[in-house]
C-alpha atoms as a PDB file:
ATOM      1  CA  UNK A   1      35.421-112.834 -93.378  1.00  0.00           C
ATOM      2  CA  UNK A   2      35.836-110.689 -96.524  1.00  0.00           C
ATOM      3  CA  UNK A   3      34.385-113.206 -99.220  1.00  0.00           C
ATOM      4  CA  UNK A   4      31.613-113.736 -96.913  1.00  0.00           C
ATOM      5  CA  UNK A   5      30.883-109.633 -96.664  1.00  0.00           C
ATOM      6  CA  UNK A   6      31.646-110.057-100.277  1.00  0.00           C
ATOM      7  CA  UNK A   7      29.214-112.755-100.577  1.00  0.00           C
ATOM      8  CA  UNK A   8      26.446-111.388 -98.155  1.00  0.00           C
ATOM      9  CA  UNK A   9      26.681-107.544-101.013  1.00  0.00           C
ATOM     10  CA  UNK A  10      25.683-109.942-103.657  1.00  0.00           C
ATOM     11  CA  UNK A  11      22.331-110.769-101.806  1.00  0.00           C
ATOM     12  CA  UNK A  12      21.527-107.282-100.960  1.00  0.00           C
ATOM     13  CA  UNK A  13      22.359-106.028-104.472  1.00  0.00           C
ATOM     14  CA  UNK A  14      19.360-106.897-106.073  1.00  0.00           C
ATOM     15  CA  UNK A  15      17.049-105.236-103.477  1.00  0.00           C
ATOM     16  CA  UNK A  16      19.269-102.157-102.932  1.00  0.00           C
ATOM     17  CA  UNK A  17      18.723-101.489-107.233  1.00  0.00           C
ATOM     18  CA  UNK A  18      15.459-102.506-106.893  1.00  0.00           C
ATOM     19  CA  UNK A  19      14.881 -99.349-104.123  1.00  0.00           C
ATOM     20  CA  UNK A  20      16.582 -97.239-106.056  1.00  0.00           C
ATOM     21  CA  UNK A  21      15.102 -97.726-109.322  1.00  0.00           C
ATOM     22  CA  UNK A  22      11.670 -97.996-107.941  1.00  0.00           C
ATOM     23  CA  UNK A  23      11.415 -95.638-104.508  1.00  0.00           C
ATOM     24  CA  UNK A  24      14.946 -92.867-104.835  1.00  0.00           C
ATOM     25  CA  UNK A  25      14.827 -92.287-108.775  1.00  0.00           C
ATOM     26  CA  UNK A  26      10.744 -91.594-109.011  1.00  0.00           C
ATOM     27  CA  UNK A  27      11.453 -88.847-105.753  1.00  0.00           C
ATOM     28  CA  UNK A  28      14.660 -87.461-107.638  1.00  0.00           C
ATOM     29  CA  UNK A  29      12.945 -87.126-111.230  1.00  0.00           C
ATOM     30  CA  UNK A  30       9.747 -85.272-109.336  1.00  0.00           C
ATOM     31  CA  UNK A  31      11.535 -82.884-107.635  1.00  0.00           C
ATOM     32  CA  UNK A  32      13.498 -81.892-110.896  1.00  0.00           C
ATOM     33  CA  UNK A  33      10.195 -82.158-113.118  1.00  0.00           C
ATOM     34  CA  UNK A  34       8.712 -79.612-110.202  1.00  0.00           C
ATOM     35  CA  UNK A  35      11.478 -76.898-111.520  1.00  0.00           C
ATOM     36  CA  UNK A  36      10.251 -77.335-115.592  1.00  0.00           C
ATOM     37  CA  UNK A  37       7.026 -76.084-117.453  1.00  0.00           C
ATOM     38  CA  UNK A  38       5.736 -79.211-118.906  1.00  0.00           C
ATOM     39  CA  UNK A  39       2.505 -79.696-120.702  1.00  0.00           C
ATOM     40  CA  UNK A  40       1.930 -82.835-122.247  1.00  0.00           C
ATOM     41  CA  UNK A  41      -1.395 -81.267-124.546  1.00  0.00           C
ATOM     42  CA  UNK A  42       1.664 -78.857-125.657  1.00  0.00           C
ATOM     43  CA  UNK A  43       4.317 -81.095-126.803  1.00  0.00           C
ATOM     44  CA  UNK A  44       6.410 -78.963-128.521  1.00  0.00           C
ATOM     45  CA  UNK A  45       7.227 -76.585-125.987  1.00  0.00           C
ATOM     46  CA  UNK A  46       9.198 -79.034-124.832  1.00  0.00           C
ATOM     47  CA  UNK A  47      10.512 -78.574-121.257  1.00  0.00           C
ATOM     48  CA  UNK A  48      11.298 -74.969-119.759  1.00  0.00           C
ATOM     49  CA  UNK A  49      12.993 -74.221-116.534  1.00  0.00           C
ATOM     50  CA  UNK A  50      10.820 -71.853-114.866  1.00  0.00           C
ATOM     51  CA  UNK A  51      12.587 -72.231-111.295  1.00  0.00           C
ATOM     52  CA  UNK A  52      10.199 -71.729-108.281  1.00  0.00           C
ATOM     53  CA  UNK A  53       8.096 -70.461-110.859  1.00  0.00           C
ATOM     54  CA  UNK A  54       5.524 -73.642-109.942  1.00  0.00           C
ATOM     55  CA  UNK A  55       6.145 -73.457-106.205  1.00  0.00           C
ATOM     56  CA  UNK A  56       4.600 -69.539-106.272  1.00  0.00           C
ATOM     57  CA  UNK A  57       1.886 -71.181-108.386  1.00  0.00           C
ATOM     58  CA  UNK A  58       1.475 -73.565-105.261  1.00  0.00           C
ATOM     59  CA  UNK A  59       0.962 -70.885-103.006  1.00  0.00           C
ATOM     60  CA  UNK A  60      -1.032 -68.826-105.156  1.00  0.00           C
ATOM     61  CA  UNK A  61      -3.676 -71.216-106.115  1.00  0.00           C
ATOM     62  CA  UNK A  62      -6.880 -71.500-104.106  1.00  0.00           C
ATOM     63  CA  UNK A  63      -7.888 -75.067-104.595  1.00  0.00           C
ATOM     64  CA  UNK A  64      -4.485 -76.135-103.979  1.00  0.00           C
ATOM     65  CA  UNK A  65      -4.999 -73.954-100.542  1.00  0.00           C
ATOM     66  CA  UNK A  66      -8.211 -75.532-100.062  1.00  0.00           C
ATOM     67  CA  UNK A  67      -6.625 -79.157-100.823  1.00  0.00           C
ATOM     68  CA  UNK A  68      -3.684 -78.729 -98.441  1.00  0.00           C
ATOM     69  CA  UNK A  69      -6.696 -77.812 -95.213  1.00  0.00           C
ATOM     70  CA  UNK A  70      -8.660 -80.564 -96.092  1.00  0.00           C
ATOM     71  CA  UNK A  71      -5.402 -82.865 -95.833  1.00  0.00           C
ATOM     72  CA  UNK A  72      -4.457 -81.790 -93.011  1.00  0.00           C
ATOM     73  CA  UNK A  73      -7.860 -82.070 -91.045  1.00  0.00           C
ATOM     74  CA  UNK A  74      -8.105 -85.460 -92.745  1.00  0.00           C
ATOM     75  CA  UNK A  75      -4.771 -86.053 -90.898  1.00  0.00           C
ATOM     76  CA  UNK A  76      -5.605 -84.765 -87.757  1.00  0.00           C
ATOM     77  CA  UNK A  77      -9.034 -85.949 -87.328  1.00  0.00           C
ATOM     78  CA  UNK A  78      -8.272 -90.163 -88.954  1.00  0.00           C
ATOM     79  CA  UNK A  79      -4.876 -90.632 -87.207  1.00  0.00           C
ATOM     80  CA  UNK A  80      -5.660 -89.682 -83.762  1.00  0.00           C
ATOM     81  CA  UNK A  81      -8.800 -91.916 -83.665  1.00  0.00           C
ATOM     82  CA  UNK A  82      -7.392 -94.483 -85.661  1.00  0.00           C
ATOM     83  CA  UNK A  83      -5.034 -95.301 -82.793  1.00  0.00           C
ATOM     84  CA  UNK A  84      -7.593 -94.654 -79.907  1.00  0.00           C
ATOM     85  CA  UNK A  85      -9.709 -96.965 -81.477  1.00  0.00           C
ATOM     86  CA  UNK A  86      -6.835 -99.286 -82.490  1.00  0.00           C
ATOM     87  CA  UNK A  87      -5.711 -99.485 -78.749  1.00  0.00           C
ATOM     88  CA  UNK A  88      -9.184 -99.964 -77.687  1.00  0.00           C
ATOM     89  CA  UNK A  89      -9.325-102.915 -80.161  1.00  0.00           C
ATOM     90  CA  UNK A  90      -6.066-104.262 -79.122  1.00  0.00           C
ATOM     91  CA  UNK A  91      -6.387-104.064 -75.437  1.00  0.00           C
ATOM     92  CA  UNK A  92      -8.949-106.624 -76.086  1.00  0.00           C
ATOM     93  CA  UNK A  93      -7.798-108.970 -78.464  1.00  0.00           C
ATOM     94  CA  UNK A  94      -4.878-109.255 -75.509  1.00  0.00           C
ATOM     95  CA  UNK A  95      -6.981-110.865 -73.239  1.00  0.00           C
ATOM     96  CA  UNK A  96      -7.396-114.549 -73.159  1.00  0.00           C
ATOM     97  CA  UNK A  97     -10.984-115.587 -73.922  1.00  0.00           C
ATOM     98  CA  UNK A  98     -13.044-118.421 -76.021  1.00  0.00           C
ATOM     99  CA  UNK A  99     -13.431-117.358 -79.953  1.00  0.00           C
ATOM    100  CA  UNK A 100      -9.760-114.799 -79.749  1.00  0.00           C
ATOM    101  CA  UNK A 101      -8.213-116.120 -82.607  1.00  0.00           C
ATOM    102  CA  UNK A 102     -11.464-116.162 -84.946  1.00  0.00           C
ATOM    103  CA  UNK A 103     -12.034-112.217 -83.132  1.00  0.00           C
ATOM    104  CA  UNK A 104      -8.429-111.362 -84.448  1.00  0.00           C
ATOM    105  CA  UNK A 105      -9.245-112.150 -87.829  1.00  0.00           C
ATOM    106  CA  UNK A 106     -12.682-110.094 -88.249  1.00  0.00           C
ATOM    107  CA  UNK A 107     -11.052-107.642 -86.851  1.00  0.00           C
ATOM    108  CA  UNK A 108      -8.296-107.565 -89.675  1.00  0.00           C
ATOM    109  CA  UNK A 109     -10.561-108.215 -92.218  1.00  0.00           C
ATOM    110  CA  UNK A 110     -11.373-104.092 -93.114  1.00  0.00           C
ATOM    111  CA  UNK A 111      -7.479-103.677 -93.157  1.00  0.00           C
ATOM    112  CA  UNK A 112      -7.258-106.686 -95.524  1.00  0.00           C
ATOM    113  CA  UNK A 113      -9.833-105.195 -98.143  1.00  0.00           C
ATOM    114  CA  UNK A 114      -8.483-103.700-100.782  1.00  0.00           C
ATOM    115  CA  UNK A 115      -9.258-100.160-100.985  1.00  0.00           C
ATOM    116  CA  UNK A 116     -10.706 -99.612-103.973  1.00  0.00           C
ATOM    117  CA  UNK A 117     -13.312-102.668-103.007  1.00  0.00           C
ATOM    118  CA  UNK A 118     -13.589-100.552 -99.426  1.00  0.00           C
ATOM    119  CA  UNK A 119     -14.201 -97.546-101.290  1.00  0.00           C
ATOM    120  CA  UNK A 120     -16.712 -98.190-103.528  1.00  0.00           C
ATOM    121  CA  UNK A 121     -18.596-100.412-100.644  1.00  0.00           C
ATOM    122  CA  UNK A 122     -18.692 -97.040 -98.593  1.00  0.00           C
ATOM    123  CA  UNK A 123     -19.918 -94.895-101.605  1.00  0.00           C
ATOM    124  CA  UNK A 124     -22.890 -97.454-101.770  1.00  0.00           C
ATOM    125  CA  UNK A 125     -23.717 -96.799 -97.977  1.00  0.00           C
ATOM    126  CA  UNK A 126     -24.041 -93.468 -98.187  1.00  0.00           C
ATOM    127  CA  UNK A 127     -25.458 -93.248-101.469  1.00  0.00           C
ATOM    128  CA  UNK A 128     -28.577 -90.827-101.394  1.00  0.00           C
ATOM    129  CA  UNK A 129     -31.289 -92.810-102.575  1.00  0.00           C
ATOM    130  CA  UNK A 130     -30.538 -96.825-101.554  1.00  0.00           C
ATOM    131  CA  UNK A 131     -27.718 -95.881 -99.027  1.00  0.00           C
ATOM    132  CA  UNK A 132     -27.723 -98.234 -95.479  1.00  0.00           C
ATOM    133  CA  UNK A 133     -27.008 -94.441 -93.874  1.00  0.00           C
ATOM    134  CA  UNK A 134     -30.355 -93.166 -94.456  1.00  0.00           C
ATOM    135  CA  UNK A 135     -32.315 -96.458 -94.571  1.00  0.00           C
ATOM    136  CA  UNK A 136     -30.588 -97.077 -90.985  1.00  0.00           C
ATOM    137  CA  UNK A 137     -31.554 -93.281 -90.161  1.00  0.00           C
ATOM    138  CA  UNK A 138     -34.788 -92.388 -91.847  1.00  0.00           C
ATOM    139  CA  UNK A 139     -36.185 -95.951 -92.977  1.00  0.00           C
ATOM    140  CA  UNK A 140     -38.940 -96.082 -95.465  1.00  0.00           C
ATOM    141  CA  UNK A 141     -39.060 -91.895 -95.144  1.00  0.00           C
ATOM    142  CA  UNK A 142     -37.240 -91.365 -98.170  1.00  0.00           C
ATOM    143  CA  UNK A 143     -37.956 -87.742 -98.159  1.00  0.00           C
ATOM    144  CA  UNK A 144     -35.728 -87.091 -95.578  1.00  0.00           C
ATOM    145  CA  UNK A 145     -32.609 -89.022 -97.212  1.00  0.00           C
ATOM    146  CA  UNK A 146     -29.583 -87.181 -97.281  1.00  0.00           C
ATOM    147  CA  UNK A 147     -26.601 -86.867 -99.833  1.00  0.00           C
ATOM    148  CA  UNK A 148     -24.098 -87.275 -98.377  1.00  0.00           C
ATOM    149  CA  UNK A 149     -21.083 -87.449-100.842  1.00  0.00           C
ATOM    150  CA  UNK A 150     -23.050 -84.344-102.515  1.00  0.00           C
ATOM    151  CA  UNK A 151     -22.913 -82.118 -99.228  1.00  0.00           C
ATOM    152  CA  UNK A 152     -19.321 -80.591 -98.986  1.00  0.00           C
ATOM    153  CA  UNK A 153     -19.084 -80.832 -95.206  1.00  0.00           C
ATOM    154  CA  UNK A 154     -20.359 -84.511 -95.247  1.00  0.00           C
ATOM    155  CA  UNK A 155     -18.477 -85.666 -98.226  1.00  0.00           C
ATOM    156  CA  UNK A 156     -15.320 -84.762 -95.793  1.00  0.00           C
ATOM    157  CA  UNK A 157     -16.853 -86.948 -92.863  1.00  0.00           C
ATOM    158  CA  UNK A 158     -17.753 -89.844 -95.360  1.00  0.00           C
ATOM    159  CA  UNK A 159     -14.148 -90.073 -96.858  1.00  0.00           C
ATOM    160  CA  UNK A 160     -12.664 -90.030 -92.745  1.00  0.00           C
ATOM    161  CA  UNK A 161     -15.700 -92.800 -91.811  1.00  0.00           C
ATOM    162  CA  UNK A 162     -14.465 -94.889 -94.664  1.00  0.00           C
ATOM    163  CA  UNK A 163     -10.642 -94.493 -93.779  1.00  0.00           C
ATOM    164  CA  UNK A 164     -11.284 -94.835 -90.096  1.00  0.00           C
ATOM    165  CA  UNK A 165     -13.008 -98.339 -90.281  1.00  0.00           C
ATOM    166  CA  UNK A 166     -10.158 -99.764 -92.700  1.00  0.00           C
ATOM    167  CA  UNK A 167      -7.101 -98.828 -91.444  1.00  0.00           C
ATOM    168  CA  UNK A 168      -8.251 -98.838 -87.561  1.00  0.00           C
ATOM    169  CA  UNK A 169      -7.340-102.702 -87.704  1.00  0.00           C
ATOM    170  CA  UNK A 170      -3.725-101.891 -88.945  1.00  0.00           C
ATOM    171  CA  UNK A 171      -3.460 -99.584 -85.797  1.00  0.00           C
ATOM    172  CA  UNK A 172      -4.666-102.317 -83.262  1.00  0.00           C
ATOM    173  CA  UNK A 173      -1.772-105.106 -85.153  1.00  0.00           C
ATOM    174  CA  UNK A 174       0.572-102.625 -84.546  1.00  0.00           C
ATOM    175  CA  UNK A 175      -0.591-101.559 -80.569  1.00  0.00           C
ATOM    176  CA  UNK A 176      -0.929-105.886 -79.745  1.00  0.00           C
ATOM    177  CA  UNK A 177       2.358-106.204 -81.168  1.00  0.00           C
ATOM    178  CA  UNK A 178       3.580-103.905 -78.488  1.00  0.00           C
ATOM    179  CA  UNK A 179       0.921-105.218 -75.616  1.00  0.00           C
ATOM    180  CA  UNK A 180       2.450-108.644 -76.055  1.00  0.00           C
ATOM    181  CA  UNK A 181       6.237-107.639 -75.681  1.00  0.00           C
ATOM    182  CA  UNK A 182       5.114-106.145 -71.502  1.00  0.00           C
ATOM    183  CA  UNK A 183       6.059-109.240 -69.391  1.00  0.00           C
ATOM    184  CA  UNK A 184       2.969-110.627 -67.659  1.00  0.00           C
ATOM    185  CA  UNK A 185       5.154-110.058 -64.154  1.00  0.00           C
ATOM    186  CA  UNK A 186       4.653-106.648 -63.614  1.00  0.00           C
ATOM    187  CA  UNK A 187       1.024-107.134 -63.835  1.00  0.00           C
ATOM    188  CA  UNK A 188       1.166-110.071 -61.588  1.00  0.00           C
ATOM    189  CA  UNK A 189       3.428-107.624 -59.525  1.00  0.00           C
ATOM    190  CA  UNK A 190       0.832-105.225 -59.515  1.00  0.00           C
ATOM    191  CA  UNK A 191      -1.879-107.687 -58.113  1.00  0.00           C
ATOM    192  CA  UNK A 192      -0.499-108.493 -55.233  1.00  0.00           C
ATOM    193  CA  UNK A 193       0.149-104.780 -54.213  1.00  0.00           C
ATOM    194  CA  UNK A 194      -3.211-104.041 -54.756  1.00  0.00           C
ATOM    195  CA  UNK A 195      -3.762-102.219 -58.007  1.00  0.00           C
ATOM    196  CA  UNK A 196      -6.645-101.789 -60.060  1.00  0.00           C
ATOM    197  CA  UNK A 197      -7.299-102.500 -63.242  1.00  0.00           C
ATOM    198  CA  UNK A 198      -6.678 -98.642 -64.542  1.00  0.00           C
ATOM    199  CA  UNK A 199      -3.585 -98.283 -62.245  1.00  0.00           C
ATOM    200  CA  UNK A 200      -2.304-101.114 -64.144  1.00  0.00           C
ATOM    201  CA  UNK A 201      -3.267 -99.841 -66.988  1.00  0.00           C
ATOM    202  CA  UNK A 202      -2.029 -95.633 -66.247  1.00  0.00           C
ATOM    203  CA  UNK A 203       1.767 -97.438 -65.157  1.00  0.00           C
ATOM    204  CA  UNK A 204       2.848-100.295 -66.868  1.00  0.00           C
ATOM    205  CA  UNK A 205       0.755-100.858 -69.806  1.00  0.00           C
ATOM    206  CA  UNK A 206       0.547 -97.460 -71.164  1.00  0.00           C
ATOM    207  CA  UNK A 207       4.488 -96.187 -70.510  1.00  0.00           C
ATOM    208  CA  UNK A 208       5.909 -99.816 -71.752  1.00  0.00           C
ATOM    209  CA  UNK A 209       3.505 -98.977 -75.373  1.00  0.00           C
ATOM    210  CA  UNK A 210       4.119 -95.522 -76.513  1.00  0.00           C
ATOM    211  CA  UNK A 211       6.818 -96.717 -78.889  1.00  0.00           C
ATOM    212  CA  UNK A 212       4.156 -98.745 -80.371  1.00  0.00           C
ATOM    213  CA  UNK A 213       1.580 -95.922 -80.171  1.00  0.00           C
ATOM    214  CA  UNK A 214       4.390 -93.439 -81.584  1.00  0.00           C
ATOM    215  CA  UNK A 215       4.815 -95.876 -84.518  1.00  0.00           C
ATOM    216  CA  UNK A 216       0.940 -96.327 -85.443  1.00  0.00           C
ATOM    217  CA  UNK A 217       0.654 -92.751 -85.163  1.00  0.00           C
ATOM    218  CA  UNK A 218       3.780 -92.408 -87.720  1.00  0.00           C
ATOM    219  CA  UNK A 219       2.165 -94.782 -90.213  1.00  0.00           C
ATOM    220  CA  UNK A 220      -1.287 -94.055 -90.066  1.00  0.00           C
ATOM    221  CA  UNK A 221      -0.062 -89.898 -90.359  1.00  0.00           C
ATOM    222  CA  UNK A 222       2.352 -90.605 -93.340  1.00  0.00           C
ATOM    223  CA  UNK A 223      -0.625 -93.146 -94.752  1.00  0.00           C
ATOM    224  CA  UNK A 224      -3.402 -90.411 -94.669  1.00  0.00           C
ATOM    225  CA  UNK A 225      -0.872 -87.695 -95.733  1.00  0.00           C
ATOM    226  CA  UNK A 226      -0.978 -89.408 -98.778  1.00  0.00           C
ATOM    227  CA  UNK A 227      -4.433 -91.164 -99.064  1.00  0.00           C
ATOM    228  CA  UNK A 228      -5.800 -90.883-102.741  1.00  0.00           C
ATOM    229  CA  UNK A 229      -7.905 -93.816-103.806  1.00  0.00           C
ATOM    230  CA  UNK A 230     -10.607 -93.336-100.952  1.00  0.00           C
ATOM    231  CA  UNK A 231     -11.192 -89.952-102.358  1.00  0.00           C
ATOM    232  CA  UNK A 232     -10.564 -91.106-106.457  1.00  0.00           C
ATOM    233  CA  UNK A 233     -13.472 -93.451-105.636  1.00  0.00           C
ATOM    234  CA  UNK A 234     -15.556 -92.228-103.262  1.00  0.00           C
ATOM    235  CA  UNK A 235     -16.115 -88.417-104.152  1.00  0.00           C
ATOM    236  CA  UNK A 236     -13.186 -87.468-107.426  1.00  0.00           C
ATOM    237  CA  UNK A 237     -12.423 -84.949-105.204  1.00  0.00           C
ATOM    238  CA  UNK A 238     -16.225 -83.195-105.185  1.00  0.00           C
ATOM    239  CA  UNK A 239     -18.344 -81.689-104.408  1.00  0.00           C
ATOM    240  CA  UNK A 240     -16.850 -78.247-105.361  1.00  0.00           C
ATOM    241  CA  UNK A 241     -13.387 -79.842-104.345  1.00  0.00           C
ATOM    242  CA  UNK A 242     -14.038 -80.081-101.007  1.00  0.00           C
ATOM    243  CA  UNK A 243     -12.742 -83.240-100.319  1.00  0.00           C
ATOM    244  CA  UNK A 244      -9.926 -82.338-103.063  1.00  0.00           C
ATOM    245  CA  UNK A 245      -6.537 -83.590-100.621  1.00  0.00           C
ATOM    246  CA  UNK A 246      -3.133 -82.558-102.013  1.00  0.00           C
ATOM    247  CA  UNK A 247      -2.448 -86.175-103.473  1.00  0.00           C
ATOM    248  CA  UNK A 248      -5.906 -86.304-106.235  1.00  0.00           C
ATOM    249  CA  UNK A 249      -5.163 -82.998-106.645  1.00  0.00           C
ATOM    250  CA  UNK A 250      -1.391 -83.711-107.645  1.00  0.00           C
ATOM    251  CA  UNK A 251      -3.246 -86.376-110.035  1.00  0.00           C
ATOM    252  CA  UNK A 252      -5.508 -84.309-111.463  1.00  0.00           C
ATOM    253  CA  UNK A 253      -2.871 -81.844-112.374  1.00  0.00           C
ATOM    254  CA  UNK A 254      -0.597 -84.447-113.864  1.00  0.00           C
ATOM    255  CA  UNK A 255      -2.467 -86.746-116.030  1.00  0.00           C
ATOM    256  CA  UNK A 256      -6.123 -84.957-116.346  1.00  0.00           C
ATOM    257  CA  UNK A 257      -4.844 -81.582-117.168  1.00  0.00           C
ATOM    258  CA  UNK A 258      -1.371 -82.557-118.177  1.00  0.00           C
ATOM    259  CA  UNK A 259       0.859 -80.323-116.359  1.00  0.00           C
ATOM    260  CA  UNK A 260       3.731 -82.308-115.404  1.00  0.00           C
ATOM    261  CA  UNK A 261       5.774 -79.959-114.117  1.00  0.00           C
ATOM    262  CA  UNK A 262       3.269 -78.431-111.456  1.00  0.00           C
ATOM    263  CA  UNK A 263       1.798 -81.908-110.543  1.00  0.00           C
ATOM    264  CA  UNK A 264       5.451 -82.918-109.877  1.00  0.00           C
ATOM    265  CA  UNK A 265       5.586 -79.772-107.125  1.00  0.00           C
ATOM    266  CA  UNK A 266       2.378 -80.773-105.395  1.00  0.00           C
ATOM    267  CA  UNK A 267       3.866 -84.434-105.040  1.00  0.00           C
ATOM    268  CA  UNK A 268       7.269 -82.751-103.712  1.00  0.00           C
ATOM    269  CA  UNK A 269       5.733 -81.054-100.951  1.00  0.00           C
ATOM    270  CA  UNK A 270       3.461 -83.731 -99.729  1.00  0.00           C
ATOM    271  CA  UNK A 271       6.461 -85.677 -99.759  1.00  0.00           C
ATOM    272  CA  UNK A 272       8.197 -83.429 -97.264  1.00  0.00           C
ATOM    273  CA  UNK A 273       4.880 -82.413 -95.444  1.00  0.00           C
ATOM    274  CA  UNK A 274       5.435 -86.400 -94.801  1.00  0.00           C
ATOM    275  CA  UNK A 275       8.947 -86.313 -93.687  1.00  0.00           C
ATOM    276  CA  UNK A 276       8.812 -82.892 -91.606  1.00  0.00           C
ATOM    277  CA  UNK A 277       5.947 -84.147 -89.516  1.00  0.00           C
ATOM    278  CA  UNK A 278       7.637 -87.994 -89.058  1.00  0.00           C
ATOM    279  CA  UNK A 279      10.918 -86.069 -87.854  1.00  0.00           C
ATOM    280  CA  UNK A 280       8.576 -84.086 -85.441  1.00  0.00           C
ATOM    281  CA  UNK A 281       6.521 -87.126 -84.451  1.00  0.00           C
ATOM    282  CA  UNK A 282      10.270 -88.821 -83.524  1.00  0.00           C
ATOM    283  CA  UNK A 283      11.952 -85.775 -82.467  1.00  0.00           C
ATOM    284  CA  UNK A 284       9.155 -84.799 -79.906  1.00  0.00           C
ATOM    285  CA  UNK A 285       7.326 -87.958 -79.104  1.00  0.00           C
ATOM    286  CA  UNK A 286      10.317 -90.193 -79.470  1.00  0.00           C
ATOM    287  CA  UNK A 287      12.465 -88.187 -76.922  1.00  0.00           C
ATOM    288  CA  UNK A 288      10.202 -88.175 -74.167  1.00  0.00           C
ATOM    289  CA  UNK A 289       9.567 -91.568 -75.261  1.00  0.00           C
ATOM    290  CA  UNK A 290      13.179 -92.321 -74.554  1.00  0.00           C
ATOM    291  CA  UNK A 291      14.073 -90.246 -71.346  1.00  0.00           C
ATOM    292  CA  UNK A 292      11.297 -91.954 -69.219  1.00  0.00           C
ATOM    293  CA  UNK A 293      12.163 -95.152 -70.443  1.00  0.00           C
ATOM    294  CA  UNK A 294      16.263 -94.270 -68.878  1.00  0.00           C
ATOM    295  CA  UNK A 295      14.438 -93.480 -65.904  1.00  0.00           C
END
C-alpha cells in the first residue's frame, strides 16, 4: 500500500509544482509587491516599503472608486442574467426534440469564441457610423446613429451585452449538467398525480438544481469580477473611464504607467473581493442549499 501512495505522489508531483509555480507564487509575489513603491520609469529607486501606504492610495483615488462601482454593477447586472438566461437555455436543450444535438452546439458556439475575436465583433456592432445597432435601429437615417462605446452610460451596457451573449452558454452547460442528474421518475411521479408543467417545475426541478445554479452563479461572479479583455478591446476603459473595472485599471497602473507596486494592490483586492463574495455565495446560498436538501 505504501509504494503505491508512494507511487500515486509521483503522478501528482508534477501538477502540484506546476500550481504552485504558476497560480500560489504569482498571488504571494502580488501581495508583497502591493507593500513596495515600485516604478519601473524610475529604476533606481529601487524598491521601498511604504506599508499600507498603496492601500490608502486605493481608497483615496477617484478613478479607482469609480472602477470598483462599475465592477461591481458589471457583476451584479451580467451574473444574475447570465444564469436566468442560461436556465432558460438549458431547460430547453433538456427536452427531447428533432435537431437537439446540432441546437446544443450553436448554442455553445458564443462561449467557444475567443474573447478577443467576441470583443472586437461587438465593437463593430455598435460602432457609430457602420454599426448593425443603428442600421437595425435607424436604417438608412444615419443622422440619428448613436455612439455607443463613446456615451459613458452606453459604453457600460455595450461591454454587459457583449459579456452576456458569450458567457450565457457556459451558464446553460453548467444548469443541463444539473437538469440531467433529476431522475425522470419524479416527473413521471408527478404526472400521474396531476401536476402541471410549473408545479413540476416550482418542486422538483428547481430544488434538485440550485447546486448547479449556486455554482454558475460562483463562476460567472468570480469570471466578471475579473473580466478585462472585453473592456481592453471594446472601450480601453473610456470614455472618461467609465467602463474603467478594477482589473484594466490594475493593468493600466502596472505596465502603462509603471507602478508596480500600486497595480499589485488593485490585483490583491480584486482577488479577495473574489474570494469574500464566493465564501458568501457558499456560506449563504450553499447552507440553505444543504438544509432543504436533509429535509
Amino acid at each position: 500500500m505504501k509504494g503505491a501512495q508512494r507511487v500515486a505522489s509521483y503522478y501528482v508531483l508534477p501538477s502540484l509544482v506546476f500550481v504552485l509555480l504558476f497560480s500560489l507564487y504569482p498571488i504571494f509575489e502580488s501581495f508583497r509587491l502591493s507593500f513596495y513603491r515600485l516604478i519601473l520609469a524610475l529604476p533606481w529607486l529601487g524598491q521601498r516599503f511604504v506599508g499600507w501606504e498603496n492601500y490608502g492610495d486605493l481608497v483615496t483615488d477617484p478613478v479607482a472608486m469609480q472602477s470598483l462601482g462599475t465592477t461591481l454593477l458589471f457583476v451584479a447586472v451580467t451574473a444574475p442574467l447570465e444564469v436566468v438566461l442560461g436556465l432558460s437555455m438549458a431547460l430547453v436543450l433538456n427536452e427531447s426534440f428533432r435537431g437537439r444535438a446540432l441546437l446544443r452546439a450553436i448554442v455553445l458556439v458564443p462561449w467557444a469564441i475567443p474573447t478577443v475575436v467576441s470583443s472586437q465583433m461587438w465593437r463593430f456592432i455598435f460602432n457609430d457610423r457602420y454599426g448593425l445597432i443603428n442600421f437595425f435601429l435607424f436604417g438608412e437615417a444615419t443622422h440619428l446613429y448613436l455612439a455607443p462605446l463613446a456615451e459613458p452610460d452606453l459604453a457600460v451596457l455595450a461591454i454587459m451585452t457583449a459579456d452576456i451573449w458569450k458567457t450565457s452558454s457556459f451558464a446553460a452547460l453548467i444548469i443541463l449538467a444539473g437538469l440531467q442528474t433529476i431522475p425522470d421518475e419524479l416527473y413521471e411521479a408527478a404526472s400521474i398525480d396531476g401536476a402541471s408543467a410549473w408545479q413540476k417545475f416550482h418542486h422538483i426541478t428547481l430544488p434538485l438544481l440550485k447546486p448547479a445554479l449556486l455554482l454558475a452563479l460562483l463562476f460567472r461572479t468570480i469570471d466578471a469580477l475579473r473580466v478585462f479583455d472585453l473592456v481592453f478591446v471594446m472601450t480601453q476603459g473610456g470614455p472618461a473611464d467609465a467602463t474603467n473595472v478594477l482589473q484594466f485599471y490594475g493593468y493600466k497602473k502596472t505596465f502603462a504607467e509603471g507602478m508596480i507596486g500600486y497595480g499589485s494592490a488593485i490585483a490583491v483586492v480584486v482577488f479577495f473581493l473574489s474570494l469574500v463574495l464566493s465564501l458568501l455565495y457558499i456560506r449563504l446560498l450553499g447552507a440553505r442549499i444543504l438544509e432543504r436538501s436533509e429535509r
